[in-house]
N, C-alpha and C. Protein backbone atom coordinates (compact mmCIF):
# COMPACT_ATOMS: atom_id res chain seq x y z
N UNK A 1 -30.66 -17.26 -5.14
CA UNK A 1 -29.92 -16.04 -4.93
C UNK A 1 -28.64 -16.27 -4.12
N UNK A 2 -29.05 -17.16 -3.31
CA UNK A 2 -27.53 -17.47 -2.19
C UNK A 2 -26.19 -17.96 -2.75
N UNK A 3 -26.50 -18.69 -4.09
CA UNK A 3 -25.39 -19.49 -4.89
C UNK A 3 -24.89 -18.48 -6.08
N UNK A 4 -25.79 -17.36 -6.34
CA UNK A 4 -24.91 -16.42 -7.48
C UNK A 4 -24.54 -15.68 -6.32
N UNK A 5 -24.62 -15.23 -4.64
CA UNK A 5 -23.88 -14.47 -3.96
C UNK A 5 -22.57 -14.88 -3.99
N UNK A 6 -22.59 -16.14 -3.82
CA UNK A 6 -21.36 -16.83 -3.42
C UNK A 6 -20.54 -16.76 -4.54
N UNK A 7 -21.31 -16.99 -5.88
CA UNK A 7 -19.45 -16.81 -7.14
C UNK A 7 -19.57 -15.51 -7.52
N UNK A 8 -20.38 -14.38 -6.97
CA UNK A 8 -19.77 -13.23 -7.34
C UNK A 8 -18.31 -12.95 -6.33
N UNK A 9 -17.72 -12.18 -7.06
CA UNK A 9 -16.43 -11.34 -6.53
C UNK A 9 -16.85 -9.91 -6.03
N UNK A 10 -15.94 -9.96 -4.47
CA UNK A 10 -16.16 -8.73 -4.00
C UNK A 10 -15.28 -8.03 -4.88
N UNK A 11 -15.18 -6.71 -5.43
CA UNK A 11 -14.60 -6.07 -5.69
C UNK A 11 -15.39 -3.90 -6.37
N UNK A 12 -14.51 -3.58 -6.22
CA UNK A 12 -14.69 -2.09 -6.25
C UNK A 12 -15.62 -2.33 -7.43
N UNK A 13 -16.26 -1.42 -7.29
CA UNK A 13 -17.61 -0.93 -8.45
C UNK A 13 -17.38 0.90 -9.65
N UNK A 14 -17.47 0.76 -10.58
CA UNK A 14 -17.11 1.95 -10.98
C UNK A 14 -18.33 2.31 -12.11
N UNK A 15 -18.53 3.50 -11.62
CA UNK A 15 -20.00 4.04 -12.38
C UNK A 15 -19.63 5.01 -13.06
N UNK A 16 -20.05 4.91 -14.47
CA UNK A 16 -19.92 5.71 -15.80
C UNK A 16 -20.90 6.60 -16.19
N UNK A 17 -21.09 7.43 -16.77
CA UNK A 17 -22.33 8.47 -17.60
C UNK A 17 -21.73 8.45 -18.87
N UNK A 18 -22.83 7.77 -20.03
CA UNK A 18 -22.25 7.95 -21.05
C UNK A 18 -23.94 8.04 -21.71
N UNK A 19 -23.45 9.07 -23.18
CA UNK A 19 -24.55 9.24 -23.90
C UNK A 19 -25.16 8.32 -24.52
N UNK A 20 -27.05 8.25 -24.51
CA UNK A 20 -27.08 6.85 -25.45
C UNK A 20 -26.69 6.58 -26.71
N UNK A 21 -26.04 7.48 -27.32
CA UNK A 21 -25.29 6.92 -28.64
C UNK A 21 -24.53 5.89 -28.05
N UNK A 22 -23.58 6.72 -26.98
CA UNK A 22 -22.44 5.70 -26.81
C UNK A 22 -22.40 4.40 -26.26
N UNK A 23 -23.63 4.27 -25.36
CA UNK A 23 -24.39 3.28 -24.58
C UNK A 23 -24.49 2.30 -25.83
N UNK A 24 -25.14 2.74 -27.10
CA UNK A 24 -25.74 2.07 -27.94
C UNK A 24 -24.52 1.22 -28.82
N UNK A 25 -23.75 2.32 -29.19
CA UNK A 25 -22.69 1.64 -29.75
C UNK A 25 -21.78 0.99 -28.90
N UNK A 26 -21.50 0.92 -27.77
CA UNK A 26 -21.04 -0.26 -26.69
C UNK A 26 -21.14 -1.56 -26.78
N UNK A 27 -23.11 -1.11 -26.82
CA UNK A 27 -23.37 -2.54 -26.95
C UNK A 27 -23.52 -3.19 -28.37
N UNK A 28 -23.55 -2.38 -29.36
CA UNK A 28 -23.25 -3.04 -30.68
C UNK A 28 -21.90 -3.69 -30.83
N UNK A 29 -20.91 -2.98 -30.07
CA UNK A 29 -19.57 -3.91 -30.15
C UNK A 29 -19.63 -5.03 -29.50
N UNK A 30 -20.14 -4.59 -28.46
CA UNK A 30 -19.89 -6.09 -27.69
C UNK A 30 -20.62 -7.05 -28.40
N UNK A 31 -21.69 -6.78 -28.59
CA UNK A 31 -22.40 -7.89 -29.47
C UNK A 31 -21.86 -8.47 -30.83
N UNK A 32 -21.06 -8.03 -31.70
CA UNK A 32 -20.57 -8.10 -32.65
C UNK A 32 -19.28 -9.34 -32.17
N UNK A 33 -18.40 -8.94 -31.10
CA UNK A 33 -17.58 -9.96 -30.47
C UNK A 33 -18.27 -11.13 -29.83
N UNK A 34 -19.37 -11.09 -29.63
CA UNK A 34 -20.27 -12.11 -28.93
C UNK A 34 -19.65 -11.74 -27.53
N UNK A 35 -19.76 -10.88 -26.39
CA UNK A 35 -19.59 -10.65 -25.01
C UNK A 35 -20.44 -9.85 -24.71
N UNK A 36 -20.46 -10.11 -23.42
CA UNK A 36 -21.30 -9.13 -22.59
C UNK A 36 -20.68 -7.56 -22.80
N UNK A 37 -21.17 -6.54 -22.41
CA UNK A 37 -21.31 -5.12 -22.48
C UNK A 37 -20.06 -5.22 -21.18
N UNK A 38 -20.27 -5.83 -19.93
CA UNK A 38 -19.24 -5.38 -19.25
C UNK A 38 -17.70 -6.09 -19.41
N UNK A 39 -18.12 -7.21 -20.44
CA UNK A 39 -16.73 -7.83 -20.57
C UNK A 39 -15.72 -6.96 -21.68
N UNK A 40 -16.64 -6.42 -22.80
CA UNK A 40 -16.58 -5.51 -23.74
C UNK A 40 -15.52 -4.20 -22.92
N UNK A 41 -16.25 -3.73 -21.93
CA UNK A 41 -15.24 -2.71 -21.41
C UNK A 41 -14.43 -3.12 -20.54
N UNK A 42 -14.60 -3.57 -19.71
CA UNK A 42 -12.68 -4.44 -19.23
C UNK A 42 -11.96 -4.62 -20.04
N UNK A 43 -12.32 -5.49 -20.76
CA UNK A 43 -10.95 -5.76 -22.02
C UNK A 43 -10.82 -4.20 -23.28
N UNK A 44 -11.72 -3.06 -23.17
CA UNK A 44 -11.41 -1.99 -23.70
C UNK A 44 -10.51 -1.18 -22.82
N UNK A 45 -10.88 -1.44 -21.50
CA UNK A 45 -10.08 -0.98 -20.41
C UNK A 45 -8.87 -1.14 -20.04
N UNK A 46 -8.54 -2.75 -19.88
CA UNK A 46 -7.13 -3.06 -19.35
C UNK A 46 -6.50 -2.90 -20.80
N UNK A 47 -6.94 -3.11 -22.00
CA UNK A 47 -5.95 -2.53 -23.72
C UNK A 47 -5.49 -1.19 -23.62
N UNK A 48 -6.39 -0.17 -23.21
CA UNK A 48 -5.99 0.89 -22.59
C UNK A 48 -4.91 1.18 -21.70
N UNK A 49 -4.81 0.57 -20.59
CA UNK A 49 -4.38 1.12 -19.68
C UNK A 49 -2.89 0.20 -19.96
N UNK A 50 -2.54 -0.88 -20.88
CA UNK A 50 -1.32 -1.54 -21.25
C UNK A 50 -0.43 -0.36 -22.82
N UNK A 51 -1.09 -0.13 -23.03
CA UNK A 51 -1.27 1.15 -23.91
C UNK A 51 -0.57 2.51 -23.26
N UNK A 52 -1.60 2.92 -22.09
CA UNK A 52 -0.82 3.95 -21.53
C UNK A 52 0.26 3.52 -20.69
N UNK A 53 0.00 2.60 -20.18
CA UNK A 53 1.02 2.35 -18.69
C UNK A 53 2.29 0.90 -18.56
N UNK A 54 1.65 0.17 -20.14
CA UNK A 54 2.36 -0.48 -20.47
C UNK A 54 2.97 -1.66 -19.30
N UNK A 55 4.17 -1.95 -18.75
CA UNK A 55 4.54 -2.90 -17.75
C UNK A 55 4.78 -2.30 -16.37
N UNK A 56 4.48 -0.63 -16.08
CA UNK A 56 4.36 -0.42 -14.94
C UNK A 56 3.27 -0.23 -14.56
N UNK A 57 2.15 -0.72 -15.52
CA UNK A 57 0.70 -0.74 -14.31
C UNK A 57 0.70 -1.42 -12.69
N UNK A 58 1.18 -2.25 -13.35
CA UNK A 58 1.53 -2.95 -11.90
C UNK A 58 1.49 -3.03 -10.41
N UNK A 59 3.30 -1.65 -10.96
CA UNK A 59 4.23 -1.24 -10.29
C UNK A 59 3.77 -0.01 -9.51
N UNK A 60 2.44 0.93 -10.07
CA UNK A 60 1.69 1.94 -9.49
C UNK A 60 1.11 1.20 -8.73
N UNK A 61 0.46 0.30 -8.78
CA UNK A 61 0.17 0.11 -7.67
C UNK A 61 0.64 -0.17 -6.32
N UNK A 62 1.58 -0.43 -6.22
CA UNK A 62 2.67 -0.61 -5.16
C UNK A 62 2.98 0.68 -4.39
N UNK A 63 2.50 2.13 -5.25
CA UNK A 63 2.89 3.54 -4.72
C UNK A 63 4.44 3.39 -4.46
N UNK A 64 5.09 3.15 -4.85
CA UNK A 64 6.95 3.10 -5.05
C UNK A 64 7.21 4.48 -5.56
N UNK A 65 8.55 5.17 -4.89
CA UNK A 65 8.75 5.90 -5.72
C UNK A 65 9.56 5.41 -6.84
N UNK A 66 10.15 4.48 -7.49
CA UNK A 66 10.19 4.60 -8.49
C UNK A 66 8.79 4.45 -9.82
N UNK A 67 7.79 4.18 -9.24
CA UNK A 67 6.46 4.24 -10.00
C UNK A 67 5.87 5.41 -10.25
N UNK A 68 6.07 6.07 -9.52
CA UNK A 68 5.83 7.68 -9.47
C UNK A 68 7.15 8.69 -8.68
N UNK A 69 7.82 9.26 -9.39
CA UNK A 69 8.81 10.06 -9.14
C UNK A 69 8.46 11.30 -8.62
N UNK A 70 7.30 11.99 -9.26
CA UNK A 70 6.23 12.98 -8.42
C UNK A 70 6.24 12.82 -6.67
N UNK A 71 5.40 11.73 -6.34
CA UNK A 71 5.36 11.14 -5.14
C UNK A 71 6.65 10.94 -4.13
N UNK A 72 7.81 10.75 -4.87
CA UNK A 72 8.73 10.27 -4.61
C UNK A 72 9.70 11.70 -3.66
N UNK A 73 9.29 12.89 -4.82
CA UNK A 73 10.09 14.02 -4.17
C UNK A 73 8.86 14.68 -2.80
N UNK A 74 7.95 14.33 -2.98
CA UNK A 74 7.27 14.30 -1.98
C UNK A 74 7.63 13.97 -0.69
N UNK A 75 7.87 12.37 -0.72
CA UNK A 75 8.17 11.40 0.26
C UNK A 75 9.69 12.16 0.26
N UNK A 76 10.36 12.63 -0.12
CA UNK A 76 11.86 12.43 0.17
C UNK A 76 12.07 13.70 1.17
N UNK A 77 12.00 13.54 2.77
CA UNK A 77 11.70 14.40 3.66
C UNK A 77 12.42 13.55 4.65
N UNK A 78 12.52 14.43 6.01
CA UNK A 78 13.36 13.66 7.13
C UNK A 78 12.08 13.35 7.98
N UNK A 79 10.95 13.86 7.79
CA UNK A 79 9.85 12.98 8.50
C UNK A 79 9.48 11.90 7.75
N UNK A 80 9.14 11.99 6.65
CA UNK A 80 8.92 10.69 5.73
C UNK A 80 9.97 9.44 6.20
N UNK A 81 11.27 9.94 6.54
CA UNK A 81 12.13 8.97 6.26
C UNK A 81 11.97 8.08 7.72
N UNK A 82 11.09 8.14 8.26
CA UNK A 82 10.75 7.08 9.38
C UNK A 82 10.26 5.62 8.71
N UNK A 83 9.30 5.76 7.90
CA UNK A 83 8.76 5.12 7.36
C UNK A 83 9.54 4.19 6.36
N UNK A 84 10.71 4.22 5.72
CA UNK A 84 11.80 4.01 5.07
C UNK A 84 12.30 2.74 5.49
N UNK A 85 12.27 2.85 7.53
CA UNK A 85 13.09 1.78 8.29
C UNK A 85 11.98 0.68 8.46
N UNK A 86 10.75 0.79 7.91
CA UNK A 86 9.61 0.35 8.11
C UNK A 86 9.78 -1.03 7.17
């Protein structure tokens, strides 16, 4: 147990509810590609999200306002603007 602790990766965990149809057909895809069920949805996931978000996935993450312009008129305040010289 001590040696699969060690090559797992810490990282965030994300929990789904899905119907067992969809459960079922998940894993018929994945199996069909020969992968695991969770490799199956990462790579359904990040196709997705290059899809929606294309080359500024990235760049959201950074919270920039040019990544989000929403945010941006937010931030654009004379208290905000401390943080600016930061």
């Amino acid at each position: 147990m001590p040696g699969a602790m060690k090559r797992a990766v810490q990282r965030p965990r994300l929990s789904l509810d899905v119907t067992l149809a969809v459960r079922r057909r998940i894993r018929m895809a994945a199996a069909k590609r020969d992968v695991s069920v969770q490799q199956y949805v990462m790579d359904a996931l990040q196709e997705r999200l290059r899809e929606d978000l294309g080359d500024e996935g990235q760049e959201i993450l950074a919270l920039t306002a040019q990544a989000d312009p929403v945010l941006a008129s937010l931030w654009d305040n004379a208290k905000d603007a401390a943080y600016d010289r930061l």
